[in-house]
N, C-alpha and C. Protein backbone atom coordinates (compact mmCIF):
# COMPACT_ATOMS: atom_id res chain seq x y z
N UNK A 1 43.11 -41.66 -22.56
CA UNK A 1 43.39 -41.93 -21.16
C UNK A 1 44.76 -41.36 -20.81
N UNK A 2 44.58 -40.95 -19.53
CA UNK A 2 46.12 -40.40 -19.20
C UNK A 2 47.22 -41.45 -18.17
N UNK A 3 48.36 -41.60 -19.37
CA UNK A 3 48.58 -42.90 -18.53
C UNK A 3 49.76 -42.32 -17.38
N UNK A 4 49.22 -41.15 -16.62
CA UNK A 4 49.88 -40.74 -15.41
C UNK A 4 49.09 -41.53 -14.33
N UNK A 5 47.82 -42.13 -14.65
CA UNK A 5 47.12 -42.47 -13.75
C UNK A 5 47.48 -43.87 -13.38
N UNK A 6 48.30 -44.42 -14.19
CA UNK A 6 48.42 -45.66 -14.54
C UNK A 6 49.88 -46.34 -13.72
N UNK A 7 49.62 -47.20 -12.63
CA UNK A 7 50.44 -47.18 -11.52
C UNK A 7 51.61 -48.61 -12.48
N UNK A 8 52.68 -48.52 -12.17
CA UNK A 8 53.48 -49.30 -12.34
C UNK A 8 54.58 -49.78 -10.62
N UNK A 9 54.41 -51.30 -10.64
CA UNK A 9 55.14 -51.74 -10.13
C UNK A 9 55.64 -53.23 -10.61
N UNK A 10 57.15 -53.48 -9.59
CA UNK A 10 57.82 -54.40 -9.66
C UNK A 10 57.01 -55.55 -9.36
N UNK A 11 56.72 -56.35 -10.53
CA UNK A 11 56.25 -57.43 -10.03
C UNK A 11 56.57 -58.84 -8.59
N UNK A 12 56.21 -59.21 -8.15
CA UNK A 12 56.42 -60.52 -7.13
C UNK A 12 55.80 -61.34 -8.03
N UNK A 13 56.77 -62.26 -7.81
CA UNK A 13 56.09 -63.86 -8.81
C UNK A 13 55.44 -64.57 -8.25
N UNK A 14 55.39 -64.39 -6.58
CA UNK A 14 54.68 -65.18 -6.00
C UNK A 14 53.01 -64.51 -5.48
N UNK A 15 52.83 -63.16 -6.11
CA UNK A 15 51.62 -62.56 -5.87
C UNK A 15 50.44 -63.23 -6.74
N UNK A 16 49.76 -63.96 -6.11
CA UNK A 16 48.15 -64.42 -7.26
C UNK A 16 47.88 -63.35 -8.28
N UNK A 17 47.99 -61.85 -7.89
CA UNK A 17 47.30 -60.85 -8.85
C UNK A 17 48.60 -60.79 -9.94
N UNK A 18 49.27 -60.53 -9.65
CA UNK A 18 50.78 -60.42 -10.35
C UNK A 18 51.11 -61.39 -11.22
N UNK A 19 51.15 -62.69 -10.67
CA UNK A 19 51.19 -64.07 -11.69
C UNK A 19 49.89 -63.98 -12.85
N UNK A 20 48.77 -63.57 -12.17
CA UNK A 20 47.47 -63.33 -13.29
C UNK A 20 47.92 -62.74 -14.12
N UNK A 21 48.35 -61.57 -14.15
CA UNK A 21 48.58 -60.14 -15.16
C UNK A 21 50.10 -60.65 -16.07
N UNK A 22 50.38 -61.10 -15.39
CA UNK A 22 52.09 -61.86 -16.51
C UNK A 22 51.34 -62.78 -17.06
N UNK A 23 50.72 -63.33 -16.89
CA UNK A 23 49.71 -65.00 -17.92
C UNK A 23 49.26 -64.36 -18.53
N UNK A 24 48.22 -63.25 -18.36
CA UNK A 24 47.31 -62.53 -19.20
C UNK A 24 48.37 -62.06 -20.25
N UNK A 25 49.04 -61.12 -19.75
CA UNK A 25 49.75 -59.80 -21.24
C UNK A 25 50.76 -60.95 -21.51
N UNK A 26 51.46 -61.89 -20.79
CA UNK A 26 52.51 -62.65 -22.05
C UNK A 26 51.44 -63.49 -23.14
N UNK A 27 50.54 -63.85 -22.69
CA UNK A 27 49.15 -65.06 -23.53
C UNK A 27 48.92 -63.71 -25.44
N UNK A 28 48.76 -62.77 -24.74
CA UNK A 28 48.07 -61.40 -25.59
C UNK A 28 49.04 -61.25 -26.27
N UNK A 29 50.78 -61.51 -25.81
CA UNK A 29 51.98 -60.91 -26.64
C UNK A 29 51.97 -61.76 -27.42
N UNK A 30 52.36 -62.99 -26.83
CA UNK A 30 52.49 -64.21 -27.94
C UNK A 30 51.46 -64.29 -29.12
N UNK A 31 50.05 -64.16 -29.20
CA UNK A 31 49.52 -64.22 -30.03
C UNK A 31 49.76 -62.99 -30.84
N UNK A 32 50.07 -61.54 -30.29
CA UNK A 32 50.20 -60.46 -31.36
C UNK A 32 51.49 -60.96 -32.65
N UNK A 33 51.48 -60.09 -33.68
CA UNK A 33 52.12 -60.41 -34.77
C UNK A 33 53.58 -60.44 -34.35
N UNK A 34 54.15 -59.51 -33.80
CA UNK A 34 55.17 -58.84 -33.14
C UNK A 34 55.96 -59.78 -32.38
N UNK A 35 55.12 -60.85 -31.15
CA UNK A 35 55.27 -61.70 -30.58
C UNK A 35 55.02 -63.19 -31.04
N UNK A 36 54.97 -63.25 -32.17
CA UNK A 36 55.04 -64.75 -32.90
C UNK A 36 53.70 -64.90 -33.74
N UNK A 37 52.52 -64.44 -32.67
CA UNK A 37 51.22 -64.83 -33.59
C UNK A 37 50.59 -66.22 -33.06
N UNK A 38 51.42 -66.99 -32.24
CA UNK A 38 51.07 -68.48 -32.07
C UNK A 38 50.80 -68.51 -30.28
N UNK A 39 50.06 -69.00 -29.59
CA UNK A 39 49.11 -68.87 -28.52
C UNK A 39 50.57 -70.73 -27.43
N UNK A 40 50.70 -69.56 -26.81
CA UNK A 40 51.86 -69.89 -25.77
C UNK A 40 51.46 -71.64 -25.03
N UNK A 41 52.23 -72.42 -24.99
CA UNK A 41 51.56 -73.67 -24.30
C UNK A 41 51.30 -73.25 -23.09
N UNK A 42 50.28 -74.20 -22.45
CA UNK A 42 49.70 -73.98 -21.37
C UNK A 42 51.08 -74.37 -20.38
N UNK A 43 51.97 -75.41 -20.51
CA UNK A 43 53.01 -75.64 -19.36
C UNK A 43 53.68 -74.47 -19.15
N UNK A 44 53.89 -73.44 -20.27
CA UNK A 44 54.82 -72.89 -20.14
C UNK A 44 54.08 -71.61 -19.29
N UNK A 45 53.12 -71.61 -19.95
CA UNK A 45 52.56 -70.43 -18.93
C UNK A 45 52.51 -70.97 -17.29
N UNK A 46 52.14 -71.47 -16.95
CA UNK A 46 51.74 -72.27 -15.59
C UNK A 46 52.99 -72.54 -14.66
N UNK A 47 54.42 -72.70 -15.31
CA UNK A 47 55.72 -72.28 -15.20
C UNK A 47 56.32 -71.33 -14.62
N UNK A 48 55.91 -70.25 -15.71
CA UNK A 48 56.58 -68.97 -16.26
C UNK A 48 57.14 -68.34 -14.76
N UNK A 49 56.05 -68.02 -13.92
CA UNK A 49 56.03 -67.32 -12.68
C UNK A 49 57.59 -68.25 -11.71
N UNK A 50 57.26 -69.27 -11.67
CA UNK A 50 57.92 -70.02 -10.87
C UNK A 50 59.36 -69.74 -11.70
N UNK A 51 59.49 -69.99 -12.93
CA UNK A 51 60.76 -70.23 -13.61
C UNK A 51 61.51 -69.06 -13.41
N UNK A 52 60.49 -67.61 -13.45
CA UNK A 52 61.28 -66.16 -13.47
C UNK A 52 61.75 -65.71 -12.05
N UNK A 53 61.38 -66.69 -10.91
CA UNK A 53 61.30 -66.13 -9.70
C UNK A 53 62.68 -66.82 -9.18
N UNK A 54 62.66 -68.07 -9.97
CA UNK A 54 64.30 -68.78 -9.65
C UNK A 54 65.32 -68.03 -10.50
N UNK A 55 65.21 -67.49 -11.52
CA UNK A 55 66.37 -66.70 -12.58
C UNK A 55 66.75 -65.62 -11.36
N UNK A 56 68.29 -65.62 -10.82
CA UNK A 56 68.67 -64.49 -10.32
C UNK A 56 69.02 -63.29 -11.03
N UNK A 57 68.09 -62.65 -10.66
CA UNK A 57 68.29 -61.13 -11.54
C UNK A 57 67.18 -60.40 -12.27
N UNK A 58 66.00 -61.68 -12.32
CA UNK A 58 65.07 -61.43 -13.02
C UNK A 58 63.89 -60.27 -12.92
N UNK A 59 63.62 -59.44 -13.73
CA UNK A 59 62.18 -58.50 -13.05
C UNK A 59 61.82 -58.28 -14.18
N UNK A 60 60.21 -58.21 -13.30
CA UNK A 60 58.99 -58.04 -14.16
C UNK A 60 58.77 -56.87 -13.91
N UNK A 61 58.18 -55.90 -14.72
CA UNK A 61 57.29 -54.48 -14.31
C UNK A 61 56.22 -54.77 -14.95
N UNK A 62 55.01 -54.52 -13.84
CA UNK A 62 53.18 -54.42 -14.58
C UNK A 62 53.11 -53.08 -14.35
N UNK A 63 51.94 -52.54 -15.23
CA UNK A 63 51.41 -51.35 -15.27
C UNK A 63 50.48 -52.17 -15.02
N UNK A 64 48.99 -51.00 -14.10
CA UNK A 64 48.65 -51.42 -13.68
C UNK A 64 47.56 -50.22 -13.79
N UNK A 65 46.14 -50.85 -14.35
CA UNK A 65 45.03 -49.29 -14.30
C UNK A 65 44.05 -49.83 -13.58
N UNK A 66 43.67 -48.80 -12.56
CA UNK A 66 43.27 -50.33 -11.38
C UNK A 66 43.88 -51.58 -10.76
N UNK A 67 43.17 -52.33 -11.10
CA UNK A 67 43.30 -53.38 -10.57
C UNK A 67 43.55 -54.52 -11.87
N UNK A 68 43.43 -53.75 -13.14
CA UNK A 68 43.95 -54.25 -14.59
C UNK A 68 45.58 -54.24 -14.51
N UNK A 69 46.01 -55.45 -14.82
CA UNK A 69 47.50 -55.48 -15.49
C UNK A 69 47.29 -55.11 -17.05
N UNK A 70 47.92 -53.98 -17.34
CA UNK A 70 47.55 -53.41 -19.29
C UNK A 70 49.11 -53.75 -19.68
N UNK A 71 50.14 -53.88 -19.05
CA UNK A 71 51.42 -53.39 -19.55
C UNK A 71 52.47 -54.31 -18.70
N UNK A 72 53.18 -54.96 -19.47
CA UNK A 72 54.79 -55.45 -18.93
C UNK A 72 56.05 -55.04 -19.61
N UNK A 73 56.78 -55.73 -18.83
CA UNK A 73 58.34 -55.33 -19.01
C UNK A 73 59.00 -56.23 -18.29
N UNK A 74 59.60 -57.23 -18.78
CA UNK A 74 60.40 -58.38 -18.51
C UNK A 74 61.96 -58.51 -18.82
N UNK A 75 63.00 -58.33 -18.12
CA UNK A 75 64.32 -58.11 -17.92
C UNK A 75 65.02 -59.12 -16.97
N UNK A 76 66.10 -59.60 -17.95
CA UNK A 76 66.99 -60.59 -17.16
C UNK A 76 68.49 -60.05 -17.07
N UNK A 77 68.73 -60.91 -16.39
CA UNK A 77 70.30 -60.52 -15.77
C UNK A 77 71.69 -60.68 -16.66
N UNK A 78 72.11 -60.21 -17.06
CA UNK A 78 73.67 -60.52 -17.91
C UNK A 78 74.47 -59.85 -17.45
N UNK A 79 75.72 -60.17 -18.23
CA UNK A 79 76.87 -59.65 -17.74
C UNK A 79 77.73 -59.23 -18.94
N UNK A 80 78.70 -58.08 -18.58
CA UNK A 80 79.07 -57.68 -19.56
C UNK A 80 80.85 -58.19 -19.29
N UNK A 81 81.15 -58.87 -19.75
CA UNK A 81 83.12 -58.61 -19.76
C UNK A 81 83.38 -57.66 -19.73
N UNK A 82 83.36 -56.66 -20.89
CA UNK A 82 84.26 -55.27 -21.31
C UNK A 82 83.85 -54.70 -20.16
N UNK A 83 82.65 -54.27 -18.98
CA UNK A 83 82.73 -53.62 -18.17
C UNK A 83 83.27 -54.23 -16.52
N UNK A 84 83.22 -55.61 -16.78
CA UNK A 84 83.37 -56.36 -15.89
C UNK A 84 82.12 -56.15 -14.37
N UNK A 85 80.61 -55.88 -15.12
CA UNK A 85 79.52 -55.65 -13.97
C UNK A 85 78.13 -56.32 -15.06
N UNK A 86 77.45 -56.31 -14.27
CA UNK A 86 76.29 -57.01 -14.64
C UNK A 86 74.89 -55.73 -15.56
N UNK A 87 74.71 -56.83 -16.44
CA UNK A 87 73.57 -55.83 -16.90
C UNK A 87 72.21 -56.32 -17.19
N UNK A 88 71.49 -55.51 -17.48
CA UNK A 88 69.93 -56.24 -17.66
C UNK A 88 69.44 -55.89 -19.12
N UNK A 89 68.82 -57.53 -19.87
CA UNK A 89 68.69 -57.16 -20.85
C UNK A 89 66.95 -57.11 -20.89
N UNK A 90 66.43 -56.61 -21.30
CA UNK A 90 65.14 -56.38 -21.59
C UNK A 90 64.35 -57.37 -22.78
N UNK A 91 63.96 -58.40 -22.24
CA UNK A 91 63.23 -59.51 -22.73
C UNK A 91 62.06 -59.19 -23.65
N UNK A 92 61.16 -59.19 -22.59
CA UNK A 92 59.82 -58.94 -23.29
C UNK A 92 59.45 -57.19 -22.74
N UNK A 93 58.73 -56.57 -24.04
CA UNK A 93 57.77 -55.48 -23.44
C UNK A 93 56.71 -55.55 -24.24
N UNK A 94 55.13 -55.53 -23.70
CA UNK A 94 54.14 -55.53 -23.92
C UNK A 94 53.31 -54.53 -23.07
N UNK A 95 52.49 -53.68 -24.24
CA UNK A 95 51.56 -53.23 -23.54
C UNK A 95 49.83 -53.54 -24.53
N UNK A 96 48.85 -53.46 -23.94
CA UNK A 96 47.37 -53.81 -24.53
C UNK A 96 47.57 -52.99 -25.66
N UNK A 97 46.77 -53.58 -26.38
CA UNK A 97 46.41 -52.72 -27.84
C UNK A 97 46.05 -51.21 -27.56
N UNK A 98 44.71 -51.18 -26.61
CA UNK A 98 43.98 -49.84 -25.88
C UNK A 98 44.94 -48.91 -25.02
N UNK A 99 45.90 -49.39 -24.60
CA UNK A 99 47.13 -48.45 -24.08
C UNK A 99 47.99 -48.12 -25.13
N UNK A 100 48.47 -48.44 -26.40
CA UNK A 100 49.48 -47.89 -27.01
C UNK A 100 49.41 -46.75 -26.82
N UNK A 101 50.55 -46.31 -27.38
CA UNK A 101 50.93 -44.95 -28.06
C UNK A 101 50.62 -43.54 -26.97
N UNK A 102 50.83 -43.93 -25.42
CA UNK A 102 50.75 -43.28 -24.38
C UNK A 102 51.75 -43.00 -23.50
N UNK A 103 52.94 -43.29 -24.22
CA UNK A 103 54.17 -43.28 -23.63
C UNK A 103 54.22 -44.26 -22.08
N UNK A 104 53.50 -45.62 -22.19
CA UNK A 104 53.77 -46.30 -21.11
C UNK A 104 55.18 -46.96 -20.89
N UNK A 105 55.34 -47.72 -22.50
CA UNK A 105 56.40 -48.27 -22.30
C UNK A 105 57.63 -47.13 -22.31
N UNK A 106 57.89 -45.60 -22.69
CA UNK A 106 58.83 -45.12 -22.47
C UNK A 106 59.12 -44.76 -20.53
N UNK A 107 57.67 -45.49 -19.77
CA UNK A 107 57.52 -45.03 -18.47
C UNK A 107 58.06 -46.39 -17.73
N UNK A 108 58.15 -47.54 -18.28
CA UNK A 108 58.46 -48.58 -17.50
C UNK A 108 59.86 -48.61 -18.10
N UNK A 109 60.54 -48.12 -19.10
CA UNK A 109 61.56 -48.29 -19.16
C UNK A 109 62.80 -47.56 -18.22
N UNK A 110 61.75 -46.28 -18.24
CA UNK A 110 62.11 -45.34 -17.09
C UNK A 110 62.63 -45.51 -15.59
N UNK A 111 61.55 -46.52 -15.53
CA UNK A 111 61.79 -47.04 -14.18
C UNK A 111 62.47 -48.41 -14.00
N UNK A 112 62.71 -49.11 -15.05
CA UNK A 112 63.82 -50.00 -14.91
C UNK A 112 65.31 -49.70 -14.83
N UNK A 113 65.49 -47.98 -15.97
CA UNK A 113 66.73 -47.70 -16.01
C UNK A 113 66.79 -47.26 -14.39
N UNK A 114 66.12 -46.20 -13.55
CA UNK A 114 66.04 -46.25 -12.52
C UNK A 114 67.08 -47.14 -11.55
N UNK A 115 65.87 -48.34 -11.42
CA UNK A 115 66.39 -49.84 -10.93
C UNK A 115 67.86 -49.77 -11.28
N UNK A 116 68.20 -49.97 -12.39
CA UNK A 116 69.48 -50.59 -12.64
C UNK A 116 70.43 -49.38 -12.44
N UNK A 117 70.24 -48.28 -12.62
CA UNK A 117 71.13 -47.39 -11.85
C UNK A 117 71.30 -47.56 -10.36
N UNK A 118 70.44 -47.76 -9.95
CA UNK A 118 70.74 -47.87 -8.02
C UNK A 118 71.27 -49.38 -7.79
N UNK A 119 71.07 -50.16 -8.38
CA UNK A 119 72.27 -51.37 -8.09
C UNK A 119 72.99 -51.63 -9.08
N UNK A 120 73.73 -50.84 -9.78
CA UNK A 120 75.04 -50.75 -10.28
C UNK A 120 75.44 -51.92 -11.61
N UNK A 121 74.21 -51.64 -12.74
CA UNK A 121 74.12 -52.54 -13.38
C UNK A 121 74.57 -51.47 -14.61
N UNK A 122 75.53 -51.81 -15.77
CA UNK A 122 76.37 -51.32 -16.63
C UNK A 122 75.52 -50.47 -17.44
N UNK A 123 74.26 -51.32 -18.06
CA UNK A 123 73.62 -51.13 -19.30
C UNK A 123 72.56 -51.46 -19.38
N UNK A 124 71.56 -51.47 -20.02
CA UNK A 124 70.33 -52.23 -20.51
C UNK A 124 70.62 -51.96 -22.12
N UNK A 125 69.91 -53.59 -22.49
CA UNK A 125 69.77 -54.27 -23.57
C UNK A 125 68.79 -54.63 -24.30
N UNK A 126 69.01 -54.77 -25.13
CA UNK A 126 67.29 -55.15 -25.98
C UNK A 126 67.52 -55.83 -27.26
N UNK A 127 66.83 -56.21 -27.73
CA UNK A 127 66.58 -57.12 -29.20
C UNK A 127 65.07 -56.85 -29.82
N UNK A 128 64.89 -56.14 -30.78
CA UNK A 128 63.85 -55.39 -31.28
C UNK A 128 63.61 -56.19 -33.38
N UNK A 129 62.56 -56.20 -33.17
CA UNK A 129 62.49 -56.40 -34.98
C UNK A 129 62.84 -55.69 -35.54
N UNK A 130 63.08 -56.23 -36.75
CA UNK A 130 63.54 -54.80 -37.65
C UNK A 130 62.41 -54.43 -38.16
N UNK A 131 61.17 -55.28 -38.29
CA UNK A 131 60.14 -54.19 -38.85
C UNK A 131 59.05 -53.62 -37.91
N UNK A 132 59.55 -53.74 -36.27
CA UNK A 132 58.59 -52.86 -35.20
C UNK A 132 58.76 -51.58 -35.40
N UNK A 133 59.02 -50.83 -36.05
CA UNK A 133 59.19 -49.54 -36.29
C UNK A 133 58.90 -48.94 -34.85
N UNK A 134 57.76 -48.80 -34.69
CA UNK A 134 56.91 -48.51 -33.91
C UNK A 134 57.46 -48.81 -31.89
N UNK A 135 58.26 -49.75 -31.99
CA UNK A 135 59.10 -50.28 -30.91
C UNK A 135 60.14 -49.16 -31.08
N UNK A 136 61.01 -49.62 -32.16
CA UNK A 136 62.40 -48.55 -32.24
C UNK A 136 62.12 -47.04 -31.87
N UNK A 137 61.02 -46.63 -32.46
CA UNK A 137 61.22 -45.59 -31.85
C UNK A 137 60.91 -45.06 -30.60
N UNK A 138 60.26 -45.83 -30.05
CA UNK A 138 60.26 -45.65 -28.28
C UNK A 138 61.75 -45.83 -27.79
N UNK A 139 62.10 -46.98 -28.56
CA UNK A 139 63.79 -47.20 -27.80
C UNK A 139 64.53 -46.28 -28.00
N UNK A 140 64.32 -45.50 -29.23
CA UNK A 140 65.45 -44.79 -29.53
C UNK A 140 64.66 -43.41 -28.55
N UNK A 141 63.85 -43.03 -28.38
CA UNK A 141 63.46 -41.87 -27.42
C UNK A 141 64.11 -42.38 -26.39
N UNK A 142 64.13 -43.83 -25.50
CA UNK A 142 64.39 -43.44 -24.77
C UNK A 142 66.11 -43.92 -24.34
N UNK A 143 66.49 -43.68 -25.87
CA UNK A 143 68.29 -43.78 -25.44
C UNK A 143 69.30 -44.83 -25.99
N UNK A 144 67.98 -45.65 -26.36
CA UNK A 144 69.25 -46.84 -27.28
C UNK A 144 68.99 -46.68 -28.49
N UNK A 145 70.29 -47.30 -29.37
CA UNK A 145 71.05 -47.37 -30.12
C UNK A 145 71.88 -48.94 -30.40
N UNK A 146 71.48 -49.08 -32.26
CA UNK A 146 71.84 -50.21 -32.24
C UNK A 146 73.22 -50.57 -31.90
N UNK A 147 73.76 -51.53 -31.49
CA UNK A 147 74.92 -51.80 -30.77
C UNK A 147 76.14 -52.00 -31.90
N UNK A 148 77.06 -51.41 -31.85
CA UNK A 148 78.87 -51.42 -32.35
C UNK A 148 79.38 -51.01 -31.63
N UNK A 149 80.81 -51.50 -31.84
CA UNK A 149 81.63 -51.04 -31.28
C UNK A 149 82.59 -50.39 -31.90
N UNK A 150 82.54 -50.73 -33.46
CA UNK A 150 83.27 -49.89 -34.27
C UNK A 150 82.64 -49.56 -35.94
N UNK A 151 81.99 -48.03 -35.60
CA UNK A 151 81.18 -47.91 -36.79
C UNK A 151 81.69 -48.43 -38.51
N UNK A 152 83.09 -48.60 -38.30
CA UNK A 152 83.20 -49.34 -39.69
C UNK A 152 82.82 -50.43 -39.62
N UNK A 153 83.01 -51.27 -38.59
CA UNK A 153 82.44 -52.85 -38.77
C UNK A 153 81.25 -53.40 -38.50
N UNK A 154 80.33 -51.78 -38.30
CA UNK A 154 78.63 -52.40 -38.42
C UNK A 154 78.34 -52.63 -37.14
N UNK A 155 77.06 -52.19 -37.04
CA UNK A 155 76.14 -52.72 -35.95
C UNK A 155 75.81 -54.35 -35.88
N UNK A 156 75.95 -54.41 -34.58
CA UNK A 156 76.04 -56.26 -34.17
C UNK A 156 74.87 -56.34 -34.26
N UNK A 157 74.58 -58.07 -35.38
CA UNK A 157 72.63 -58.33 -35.14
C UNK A 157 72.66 -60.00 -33.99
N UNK A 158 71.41 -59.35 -33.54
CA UNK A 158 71.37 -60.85 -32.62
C UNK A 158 70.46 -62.28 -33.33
N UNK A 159 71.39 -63.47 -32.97
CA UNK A 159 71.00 -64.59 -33.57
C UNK A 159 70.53 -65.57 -32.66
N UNK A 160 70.09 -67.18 -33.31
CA UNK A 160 69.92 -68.21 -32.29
C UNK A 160 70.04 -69.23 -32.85
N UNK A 161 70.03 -70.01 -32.24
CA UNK A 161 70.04 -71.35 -32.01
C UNK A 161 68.84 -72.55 -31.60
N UNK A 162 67.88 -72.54 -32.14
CA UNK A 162 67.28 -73.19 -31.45
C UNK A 162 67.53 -74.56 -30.56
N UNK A 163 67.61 -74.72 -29.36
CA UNK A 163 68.31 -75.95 -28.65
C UNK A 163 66.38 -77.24 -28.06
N UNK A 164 65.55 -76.36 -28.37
CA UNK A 164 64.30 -77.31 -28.11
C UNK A 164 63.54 -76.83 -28.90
């Protein structure tokens, strides 16, 4: 399939079709290996829309073949000190099993860097496995690089906390 055909837009959280297609591909992520493997609670899905629509800063991108949501891209708002401007870090990206390897996600990233160039956002961010191989190298096509600031003291890894 040629995924030129394959329309991408900014999601609305408050669109019925739009909220469908974020339930659907986050439900599909969560269960892939990549995305935990474990099948998302129902509150949280039933939420999700409402919760991302109050986060200031928040955007979704669906791909979209037809009237199919195949593909997301979920990005929240941060901020950077050292630049003193805001940036967007890139949450979730999912696309269907049947779309890989079509350069979608190097196309929604495209159009987020886009986005964040026209309102004056520093950077985009990401947090990737170390064994998605298969992720990294889309990221690294399309421009990132693991994060230092000073190659003797190593690339920074991201951690957590679980608080619930």
């Amino acid at each position: 399939m040629d995924n030129a055909s394959l329309k991408i837009e900014i999601a609305d959280y408050h669109n019925a079709a739009h909220r469908a297609g974020i339930i659907t591909l986050m439900s599909a992520y969560a269960l892939d290996p990549m995305g935990g493997g474990e099948v998302l609670p129902h509150e949280v899905l039933m939420n999700l829309c409402d919760a991302l629509a109050g986060e200031v800063g928040a955007i979704t991108l669906l791909a979209f073949d037809g009237e199919n949501a195949v593909a997301l891209l979920t990005a929240l708002r941060g901020f950077s000190t050292f630049k003193c401007k805001p940036l967007l870090n890139i949450h979730d990206v999912m696309v269907l099993s049947q779309y890989r390897g079509q350069g979608l996600s190097d196309r929604m990233i495209a159009v987020l860097e886009e986005f964040a160039r026209c309102h004056d956002y520093c950077k985009l961010t990401l947090e990737v496995l170390a064994n998605n191989l298969s992720a990294q190298r889309v990221y690294q096509r399309c421009g990132f690089a693991p994060y230092e600031l000073d190659p003797e003291q190593g690339a920074a890894t991201f951690w957590q906390k679980q608080l619930i």
